[in-house]
PDB file of N, CA and C in Angstrom:
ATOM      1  N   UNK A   1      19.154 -58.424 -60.255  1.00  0.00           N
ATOM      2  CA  UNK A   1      19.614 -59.247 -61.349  1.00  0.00           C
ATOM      3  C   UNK A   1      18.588 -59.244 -62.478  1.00  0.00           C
ATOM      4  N   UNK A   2      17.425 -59.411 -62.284  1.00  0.00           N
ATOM      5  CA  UNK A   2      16.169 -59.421 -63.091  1.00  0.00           C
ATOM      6  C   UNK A   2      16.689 -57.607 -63.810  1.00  0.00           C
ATOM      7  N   UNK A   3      16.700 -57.102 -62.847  1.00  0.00           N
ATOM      8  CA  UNK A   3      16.403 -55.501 -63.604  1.00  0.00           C
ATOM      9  C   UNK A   3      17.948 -55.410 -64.636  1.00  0.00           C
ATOM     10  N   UNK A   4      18.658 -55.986 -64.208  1.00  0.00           N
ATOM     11  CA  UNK A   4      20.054 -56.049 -65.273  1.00  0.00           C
ATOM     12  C   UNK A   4      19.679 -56.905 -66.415  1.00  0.00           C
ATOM     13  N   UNK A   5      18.751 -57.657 -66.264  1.00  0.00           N
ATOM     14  CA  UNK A   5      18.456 -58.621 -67.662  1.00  0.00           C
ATOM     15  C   UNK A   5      17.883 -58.050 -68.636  1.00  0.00           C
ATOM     16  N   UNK A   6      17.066 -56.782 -67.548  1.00  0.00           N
ATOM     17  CA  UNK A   6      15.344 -56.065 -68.651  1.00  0.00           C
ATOM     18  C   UNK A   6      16.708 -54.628 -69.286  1.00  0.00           C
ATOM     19  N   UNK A   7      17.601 -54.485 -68.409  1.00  0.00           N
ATOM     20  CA  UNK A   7      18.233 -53.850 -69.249  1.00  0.00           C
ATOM     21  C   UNK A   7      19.109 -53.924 -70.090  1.00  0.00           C
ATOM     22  N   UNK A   8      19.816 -54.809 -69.919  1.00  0.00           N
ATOM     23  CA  UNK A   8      21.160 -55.063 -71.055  1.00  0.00           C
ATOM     24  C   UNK A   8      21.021 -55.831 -71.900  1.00  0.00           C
ATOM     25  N   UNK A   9      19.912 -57.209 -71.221  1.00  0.00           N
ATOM     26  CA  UNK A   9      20.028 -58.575 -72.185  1.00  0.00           C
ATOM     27  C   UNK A   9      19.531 -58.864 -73.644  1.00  0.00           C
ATOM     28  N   UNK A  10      18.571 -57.709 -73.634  1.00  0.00           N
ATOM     29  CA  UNK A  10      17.490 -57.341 -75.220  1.00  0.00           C
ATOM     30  C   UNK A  10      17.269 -56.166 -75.432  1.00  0.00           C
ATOM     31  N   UNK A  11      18.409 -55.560 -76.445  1.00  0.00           N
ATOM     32  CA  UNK A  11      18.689 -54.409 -76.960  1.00  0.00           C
ATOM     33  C   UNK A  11      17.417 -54.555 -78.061  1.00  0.00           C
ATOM     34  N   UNK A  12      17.679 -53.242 -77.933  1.00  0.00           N
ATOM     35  CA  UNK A  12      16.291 -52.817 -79.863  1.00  0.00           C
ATOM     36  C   UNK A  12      15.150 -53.828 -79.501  1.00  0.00           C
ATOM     37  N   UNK A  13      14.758 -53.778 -79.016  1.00  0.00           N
ATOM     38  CA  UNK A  13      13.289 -54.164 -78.774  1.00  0.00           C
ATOM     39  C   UNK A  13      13.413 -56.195 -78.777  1.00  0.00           C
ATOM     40  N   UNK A  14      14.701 -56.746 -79.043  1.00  0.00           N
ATOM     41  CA  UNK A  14      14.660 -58.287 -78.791  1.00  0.00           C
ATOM     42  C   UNK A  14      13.764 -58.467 -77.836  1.00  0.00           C
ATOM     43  N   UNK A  15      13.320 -59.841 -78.220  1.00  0.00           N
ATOM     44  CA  UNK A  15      12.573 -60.740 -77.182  1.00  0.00           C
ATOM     45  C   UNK A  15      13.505 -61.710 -76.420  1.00  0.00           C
ATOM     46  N   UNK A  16      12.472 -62.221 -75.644  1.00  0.00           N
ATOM     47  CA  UNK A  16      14.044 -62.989 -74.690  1.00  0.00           C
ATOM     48  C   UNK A  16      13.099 -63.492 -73.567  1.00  0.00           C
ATOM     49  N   UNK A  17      13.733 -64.035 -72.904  1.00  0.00           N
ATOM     50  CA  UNK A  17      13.457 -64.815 -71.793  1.00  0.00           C
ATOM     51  C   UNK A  17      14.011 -64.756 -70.545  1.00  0.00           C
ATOM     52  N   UNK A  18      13.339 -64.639 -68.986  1.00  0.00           N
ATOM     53  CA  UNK A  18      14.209 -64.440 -68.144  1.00  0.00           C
ATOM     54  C   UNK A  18      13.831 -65.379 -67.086  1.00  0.00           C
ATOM     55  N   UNK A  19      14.898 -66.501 -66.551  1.00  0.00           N
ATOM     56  CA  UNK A  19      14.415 -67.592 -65.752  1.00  0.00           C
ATOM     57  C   UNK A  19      14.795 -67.144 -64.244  1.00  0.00           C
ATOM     58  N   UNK A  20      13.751 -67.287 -63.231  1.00  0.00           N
ATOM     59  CA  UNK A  20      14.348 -67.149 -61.906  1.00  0.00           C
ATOM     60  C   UNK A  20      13.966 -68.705 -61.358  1.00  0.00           C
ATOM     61  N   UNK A  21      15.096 -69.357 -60.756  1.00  0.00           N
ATOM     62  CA  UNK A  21      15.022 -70.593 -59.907  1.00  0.00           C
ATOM     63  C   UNK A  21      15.673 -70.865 -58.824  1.00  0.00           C
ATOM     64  N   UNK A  22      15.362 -71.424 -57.698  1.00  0.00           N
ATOM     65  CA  UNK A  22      15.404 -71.639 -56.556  1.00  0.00           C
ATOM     66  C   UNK A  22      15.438 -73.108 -56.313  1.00  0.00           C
ATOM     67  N   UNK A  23      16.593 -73.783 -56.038  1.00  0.00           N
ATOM     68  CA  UNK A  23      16.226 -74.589 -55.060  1.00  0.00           C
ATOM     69  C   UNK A  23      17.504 -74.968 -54.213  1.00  0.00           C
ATOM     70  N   UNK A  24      17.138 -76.461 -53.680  1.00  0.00           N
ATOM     71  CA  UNK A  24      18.626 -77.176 -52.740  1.00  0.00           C
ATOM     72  C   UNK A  24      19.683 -77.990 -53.334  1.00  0.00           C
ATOM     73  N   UNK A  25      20.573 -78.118 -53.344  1.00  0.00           N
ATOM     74  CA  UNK A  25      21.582 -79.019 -53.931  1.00  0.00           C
ATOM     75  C   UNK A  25      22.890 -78.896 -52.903  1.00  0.00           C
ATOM     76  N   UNK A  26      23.244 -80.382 -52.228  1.00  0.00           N
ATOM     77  CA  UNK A  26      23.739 -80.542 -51.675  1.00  0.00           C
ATOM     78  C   UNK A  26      24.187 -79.890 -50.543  1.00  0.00           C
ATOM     79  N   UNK A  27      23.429 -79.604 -49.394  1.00  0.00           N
ATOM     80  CA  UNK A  27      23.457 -79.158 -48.480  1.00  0.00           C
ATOM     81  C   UNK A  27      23.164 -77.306 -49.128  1.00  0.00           C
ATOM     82  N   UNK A  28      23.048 -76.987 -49.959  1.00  0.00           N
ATOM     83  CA  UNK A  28      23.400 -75.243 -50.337  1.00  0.00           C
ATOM     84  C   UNK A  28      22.007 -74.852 -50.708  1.00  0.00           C
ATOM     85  N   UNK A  29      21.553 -73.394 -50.872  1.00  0.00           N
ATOM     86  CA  UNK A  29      20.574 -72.912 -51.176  1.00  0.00           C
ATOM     87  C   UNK A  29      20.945 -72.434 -52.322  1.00  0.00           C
ATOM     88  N   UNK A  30      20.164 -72.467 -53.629  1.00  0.00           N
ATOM     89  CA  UNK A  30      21.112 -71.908 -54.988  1.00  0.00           C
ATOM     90  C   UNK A  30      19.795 -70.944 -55.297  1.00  0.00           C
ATOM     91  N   UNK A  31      20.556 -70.072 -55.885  1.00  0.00           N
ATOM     92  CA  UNK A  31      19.420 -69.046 -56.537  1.00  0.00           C
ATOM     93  C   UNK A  31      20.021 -68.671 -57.811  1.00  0.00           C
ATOM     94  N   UNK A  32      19.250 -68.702 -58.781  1.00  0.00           N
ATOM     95  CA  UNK A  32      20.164 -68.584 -60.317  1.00  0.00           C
ATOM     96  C   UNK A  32      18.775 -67.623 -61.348  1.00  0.00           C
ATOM     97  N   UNK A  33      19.654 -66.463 -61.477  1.00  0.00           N
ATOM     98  CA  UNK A  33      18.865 -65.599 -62.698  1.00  0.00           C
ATOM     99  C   UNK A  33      19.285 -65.560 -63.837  1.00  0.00           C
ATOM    100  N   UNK A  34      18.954 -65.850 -65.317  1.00  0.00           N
ATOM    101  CA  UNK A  34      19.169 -66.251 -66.023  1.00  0.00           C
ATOM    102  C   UNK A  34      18.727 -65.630 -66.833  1.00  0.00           C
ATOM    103  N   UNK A  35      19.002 -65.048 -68.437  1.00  0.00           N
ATOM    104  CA  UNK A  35      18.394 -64.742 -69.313  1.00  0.00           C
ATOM    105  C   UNK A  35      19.279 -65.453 -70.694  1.00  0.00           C
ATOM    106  N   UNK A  36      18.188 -65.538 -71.637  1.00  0.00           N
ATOM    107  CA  UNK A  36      18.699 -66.224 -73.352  1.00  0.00           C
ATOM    108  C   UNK A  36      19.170 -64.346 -73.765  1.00  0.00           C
ATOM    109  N   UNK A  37      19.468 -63.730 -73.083  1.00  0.00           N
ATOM    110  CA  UNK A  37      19.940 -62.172 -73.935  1.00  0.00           C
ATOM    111  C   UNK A  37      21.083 -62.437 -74.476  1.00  0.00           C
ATOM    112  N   UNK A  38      21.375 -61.279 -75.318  1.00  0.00           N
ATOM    113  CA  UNK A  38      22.927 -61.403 -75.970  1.00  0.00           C
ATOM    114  C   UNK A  38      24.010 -61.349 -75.216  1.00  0.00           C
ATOM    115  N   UNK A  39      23.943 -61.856 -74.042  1.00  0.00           N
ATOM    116  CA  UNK A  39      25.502 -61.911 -73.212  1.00  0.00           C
ATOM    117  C   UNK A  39      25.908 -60.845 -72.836  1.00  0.00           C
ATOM    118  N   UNK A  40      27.396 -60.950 -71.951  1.00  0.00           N
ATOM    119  CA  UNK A  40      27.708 -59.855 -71.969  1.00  0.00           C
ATOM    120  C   UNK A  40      28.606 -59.230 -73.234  1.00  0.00           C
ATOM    121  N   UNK A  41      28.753 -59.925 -73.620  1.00  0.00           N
ATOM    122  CA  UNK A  41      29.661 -59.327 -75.021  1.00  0.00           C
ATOM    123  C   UNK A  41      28.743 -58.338 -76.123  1.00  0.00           C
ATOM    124  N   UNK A  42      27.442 -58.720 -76.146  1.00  0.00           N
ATOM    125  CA  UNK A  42      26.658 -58.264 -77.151  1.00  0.00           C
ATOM    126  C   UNK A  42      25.629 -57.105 -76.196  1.00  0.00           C
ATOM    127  N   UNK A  43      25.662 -56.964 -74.930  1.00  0.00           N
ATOM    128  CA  UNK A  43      25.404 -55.598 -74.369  1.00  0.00           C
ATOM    129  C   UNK A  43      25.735 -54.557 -74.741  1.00  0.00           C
ATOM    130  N   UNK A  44      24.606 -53.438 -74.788  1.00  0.00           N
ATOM    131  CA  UNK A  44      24.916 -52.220 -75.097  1.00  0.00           C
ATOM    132  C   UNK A  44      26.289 -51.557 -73.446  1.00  0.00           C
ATOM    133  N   UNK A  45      27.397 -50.997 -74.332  1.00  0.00           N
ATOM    134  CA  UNK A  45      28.051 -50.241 -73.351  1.00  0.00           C
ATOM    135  C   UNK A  45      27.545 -48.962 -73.018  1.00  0.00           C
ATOM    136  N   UNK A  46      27.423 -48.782 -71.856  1.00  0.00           N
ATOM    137  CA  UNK A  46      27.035 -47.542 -71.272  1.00  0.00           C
ATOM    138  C   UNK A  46      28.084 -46.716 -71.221  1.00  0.00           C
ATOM    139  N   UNK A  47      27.858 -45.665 -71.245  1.00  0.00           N
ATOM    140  CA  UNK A  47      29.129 -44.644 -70.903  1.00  0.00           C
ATOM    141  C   UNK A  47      29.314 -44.188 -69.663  1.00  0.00           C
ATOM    142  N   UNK A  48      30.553 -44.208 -68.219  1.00  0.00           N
ATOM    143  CA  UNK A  48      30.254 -43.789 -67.704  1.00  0.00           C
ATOM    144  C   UNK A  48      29.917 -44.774 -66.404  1.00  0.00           C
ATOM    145  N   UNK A  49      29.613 -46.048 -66.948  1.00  0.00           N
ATOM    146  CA  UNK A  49      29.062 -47.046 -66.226  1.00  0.00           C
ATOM    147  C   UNK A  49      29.936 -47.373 -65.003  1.00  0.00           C
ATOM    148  N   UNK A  50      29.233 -47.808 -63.645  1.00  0.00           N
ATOM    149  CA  UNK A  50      29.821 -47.893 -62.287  1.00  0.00           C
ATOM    150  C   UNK A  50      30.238 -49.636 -62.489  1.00  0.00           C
ATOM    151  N   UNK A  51      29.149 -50.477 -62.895  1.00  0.00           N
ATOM    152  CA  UNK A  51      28.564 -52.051 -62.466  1.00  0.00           C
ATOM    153  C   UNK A  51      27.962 -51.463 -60.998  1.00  0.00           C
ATOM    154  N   UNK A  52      27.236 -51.012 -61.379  1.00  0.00           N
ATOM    155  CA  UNK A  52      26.465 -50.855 -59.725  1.00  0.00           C
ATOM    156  C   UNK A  52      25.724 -52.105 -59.653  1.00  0.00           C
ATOM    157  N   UNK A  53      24.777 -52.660 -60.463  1.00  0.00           N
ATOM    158  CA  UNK A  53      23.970 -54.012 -60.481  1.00  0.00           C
ATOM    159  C   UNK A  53      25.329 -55.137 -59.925  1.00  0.00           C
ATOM    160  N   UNK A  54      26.331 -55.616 -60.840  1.00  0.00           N
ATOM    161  CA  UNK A  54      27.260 -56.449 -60.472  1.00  0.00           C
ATOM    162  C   UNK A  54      27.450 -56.215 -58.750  1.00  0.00           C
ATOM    163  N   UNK A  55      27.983 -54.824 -58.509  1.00  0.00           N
ATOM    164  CA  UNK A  55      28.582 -54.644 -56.976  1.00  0.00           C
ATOM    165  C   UNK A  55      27.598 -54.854 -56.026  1.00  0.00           C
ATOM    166  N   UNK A  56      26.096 -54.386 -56.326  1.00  0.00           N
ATOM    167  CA  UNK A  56      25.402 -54.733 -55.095  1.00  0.00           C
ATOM    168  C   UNK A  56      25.311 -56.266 -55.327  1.00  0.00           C
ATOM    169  N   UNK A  57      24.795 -56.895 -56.698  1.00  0.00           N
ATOM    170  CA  UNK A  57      24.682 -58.405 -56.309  1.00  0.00           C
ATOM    171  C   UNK A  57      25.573 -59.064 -54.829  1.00  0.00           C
ATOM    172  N   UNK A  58      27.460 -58.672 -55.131  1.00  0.00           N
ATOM    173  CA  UNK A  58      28.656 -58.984 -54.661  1.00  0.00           C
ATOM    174  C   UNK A  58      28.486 -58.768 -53.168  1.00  0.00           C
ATOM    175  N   UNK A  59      27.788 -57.361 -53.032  1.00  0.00           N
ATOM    176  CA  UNK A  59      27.354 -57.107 -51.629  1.00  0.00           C
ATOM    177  C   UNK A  59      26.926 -57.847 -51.182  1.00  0.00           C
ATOM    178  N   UNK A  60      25.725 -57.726 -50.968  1.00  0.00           N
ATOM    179  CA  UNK A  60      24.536 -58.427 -50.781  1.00  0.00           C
ATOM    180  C   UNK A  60      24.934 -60.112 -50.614  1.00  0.00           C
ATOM    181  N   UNK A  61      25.377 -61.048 -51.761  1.00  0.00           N
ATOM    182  CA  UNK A  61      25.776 -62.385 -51.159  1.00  0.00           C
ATOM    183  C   UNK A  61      26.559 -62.231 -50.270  1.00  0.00           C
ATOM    184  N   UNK A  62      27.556 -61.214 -50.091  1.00  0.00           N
ATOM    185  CA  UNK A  62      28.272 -61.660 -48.873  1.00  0.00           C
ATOM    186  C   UNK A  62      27.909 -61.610 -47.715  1.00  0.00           C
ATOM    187  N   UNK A  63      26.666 -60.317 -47.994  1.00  0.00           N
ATOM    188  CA  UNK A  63      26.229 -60.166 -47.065  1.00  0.00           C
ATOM    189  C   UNK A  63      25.359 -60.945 -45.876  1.00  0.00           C
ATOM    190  N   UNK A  64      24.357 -62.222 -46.670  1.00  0.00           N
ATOM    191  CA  UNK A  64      24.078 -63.522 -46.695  1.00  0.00           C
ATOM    192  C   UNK A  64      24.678 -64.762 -46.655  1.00  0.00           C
ATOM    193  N   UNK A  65      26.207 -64.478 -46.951  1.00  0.00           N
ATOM    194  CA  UNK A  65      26.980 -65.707 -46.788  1.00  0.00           C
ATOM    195  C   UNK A  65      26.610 -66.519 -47.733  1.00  0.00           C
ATOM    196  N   UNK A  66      26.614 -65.948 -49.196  1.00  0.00           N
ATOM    197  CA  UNK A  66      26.342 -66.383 -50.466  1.00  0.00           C
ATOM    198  C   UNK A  66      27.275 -66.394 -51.182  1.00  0.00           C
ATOM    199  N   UNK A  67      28.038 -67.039 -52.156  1.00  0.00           N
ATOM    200  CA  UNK A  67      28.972 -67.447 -53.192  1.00  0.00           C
ATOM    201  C   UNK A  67      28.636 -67.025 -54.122  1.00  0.00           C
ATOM    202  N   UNK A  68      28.573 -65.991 -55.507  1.00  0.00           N
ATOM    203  CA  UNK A  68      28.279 -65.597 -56.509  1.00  0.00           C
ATOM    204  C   UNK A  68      29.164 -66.176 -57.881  1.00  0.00           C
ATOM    205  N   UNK A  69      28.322 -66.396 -58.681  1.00  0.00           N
ATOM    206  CA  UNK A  69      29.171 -66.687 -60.083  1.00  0.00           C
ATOM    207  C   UNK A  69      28.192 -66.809 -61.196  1.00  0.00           C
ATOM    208  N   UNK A  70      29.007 -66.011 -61.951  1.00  0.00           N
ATOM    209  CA  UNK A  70      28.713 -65.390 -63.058  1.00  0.00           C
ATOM    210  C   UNK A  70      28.659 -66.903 -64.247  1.00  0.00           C
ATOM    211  N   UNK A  71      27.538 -66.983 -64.885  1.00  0.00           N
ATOM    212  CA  UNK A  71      27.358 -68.248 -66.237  1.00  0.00           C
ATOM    213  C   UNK A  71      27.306 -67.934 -67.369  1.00  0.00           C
ATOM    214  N   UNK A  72      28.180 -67.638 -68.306  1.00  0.00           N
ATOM    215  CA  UNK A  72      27.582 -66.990 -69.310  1.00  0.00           C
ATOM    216  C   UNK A  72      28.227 -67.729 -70.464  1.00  0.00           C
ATOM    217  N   UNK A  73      27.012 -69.313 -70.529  1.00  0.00           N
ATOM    218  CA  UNK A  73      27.128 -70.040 -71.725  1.00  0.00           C
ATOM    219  C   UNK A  73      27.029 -68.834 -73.420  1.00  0.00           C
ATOM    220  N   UNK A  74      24.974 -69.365 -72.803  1.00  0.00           N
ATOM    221  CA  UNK A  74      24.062 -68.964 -73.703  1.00  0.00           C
ATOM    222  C   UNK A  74      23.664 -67.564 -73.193  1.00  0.00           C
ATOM    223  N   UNK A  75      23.368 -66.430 -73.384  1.00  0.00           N
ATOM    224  CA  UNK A  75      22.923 -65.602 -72.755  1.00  0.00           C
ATOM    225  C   UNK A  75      23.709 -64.911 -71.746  1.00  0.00           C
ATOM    226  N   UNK A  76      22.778 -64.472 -70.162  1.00  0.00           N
ATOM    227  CA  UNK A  76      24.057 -64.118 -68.890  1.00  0.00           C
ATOM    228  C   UNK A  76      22.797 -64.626 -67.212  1.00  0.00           C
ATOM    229  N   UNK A  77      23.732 -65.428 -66.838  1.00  0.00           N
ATOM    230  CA  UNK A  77      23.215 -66.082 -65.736  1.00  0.00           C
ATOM    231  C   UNK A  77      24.057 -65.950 -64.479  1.00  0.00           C
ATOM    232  N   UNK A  78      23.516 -65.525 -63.614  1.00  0.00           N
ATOM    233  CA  UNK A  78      23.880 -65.296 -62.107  1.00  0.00           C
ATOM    234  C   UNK A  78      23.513 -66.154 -61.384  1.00  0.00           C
ATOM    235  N   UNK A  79      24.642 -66.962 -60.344  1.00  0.00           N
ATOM    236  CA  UNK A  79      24.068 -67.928 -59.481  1.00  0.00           C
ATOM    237  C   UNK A  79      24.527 -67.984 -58.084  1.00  0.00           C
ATOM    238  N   UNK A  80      23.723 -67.918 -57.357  1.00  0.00           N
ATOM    239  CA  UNK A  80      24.381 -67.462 -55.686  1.00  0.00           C
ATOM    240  C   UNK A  80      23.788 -68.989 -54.858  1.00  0.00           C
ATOM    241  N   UNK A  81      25.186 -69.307 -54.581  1.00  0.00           N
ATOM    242  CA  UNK A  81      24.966 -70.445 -53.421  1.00  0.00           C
ATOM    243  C   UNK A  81      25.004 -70.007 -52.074  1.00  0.00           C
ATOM    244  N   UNK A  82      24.056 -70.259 -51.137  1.00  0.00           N
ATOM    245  CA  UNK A  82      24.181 -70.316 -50.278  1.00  0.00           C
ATOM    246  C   UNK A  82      24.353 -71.477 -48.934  1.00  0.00           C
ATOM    247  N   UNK A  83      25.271 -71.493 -48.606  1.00  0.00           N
ATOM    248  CA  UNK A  83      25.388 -72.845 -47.799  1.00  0.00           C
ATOM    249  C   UNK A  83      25.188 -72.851 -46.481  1.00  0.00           C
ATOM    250  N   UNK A  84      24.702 -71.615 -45.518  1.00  0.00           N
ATOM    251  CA  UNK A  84      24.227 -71.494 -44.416  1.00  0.00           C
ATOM    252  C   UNK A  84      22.724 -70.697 -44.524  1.00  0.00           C
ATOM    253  N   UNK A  85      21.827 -72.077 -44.288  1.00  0.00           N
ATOM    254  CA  UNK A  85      20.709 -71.371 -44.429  1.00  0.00           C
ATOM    255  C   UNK A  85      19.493 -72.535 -43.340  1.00  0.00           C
ATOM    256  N   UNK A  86      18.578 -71.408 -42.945  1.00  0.00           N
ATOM    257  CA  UNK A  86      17.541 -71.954 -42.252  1.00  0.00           C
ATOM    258  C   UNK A  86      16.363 -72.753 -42.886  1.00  0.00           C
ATOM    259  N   UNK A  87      15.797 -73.745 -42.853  1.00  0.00           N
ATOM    260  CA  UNK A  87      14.475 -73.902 -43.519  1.00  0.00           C
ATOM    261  C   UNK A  87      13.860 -73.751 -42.384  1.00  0.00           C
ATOM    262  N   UNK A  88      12.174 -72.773 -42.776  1.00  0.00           N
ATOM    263  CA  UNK A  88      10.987 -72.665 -42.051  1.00  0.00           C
ATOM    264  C   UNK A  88      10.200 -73.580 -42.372  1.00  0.00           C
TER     265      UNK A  88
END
């Protein structure tokens, strides 16, 4: 998710910001990646493009028994709940 931010979110050399946070909310484990980039609307289109970043995210939570969803106020934010999880 991070490497989809450094690529799409700040075209032409923009600056920007990229938040990773972690924590608990209501019984769930949330993990949310976040960037102030130009969205997905204002991404450069690739030609050719799979969404390989999107599909493994999709993998991968399920693979964890994670809930994925896509935020895209300000910017583009990914957030995976997880509601079966261990604390060490």
């Amino acid at each position: 998710m991070v490497n989809n931010s450094l690529k799409y979110a700040f075209p032409d050399g923009r600056q920007g910001t990229i938040e990773i946070s972690l924590w608990k909310d209501a019984g769930s484990l949330c993990l949310k990646v976040a960037d102030d980039g130009v969205g997905k609307a204002g991404a450069p289109q690739l030609k050719g493009s799979t969404s390989f970043g999107t599909n493994l995210v999709e993998i991968l939570s399920k693979k964890l028994k994670g809930v994925p969803e896509v935020v895209a106020d300000e910017g583009y934010a990914t957030l995976i709940k997880f509601a079966n999880f261990k604390e060490v």
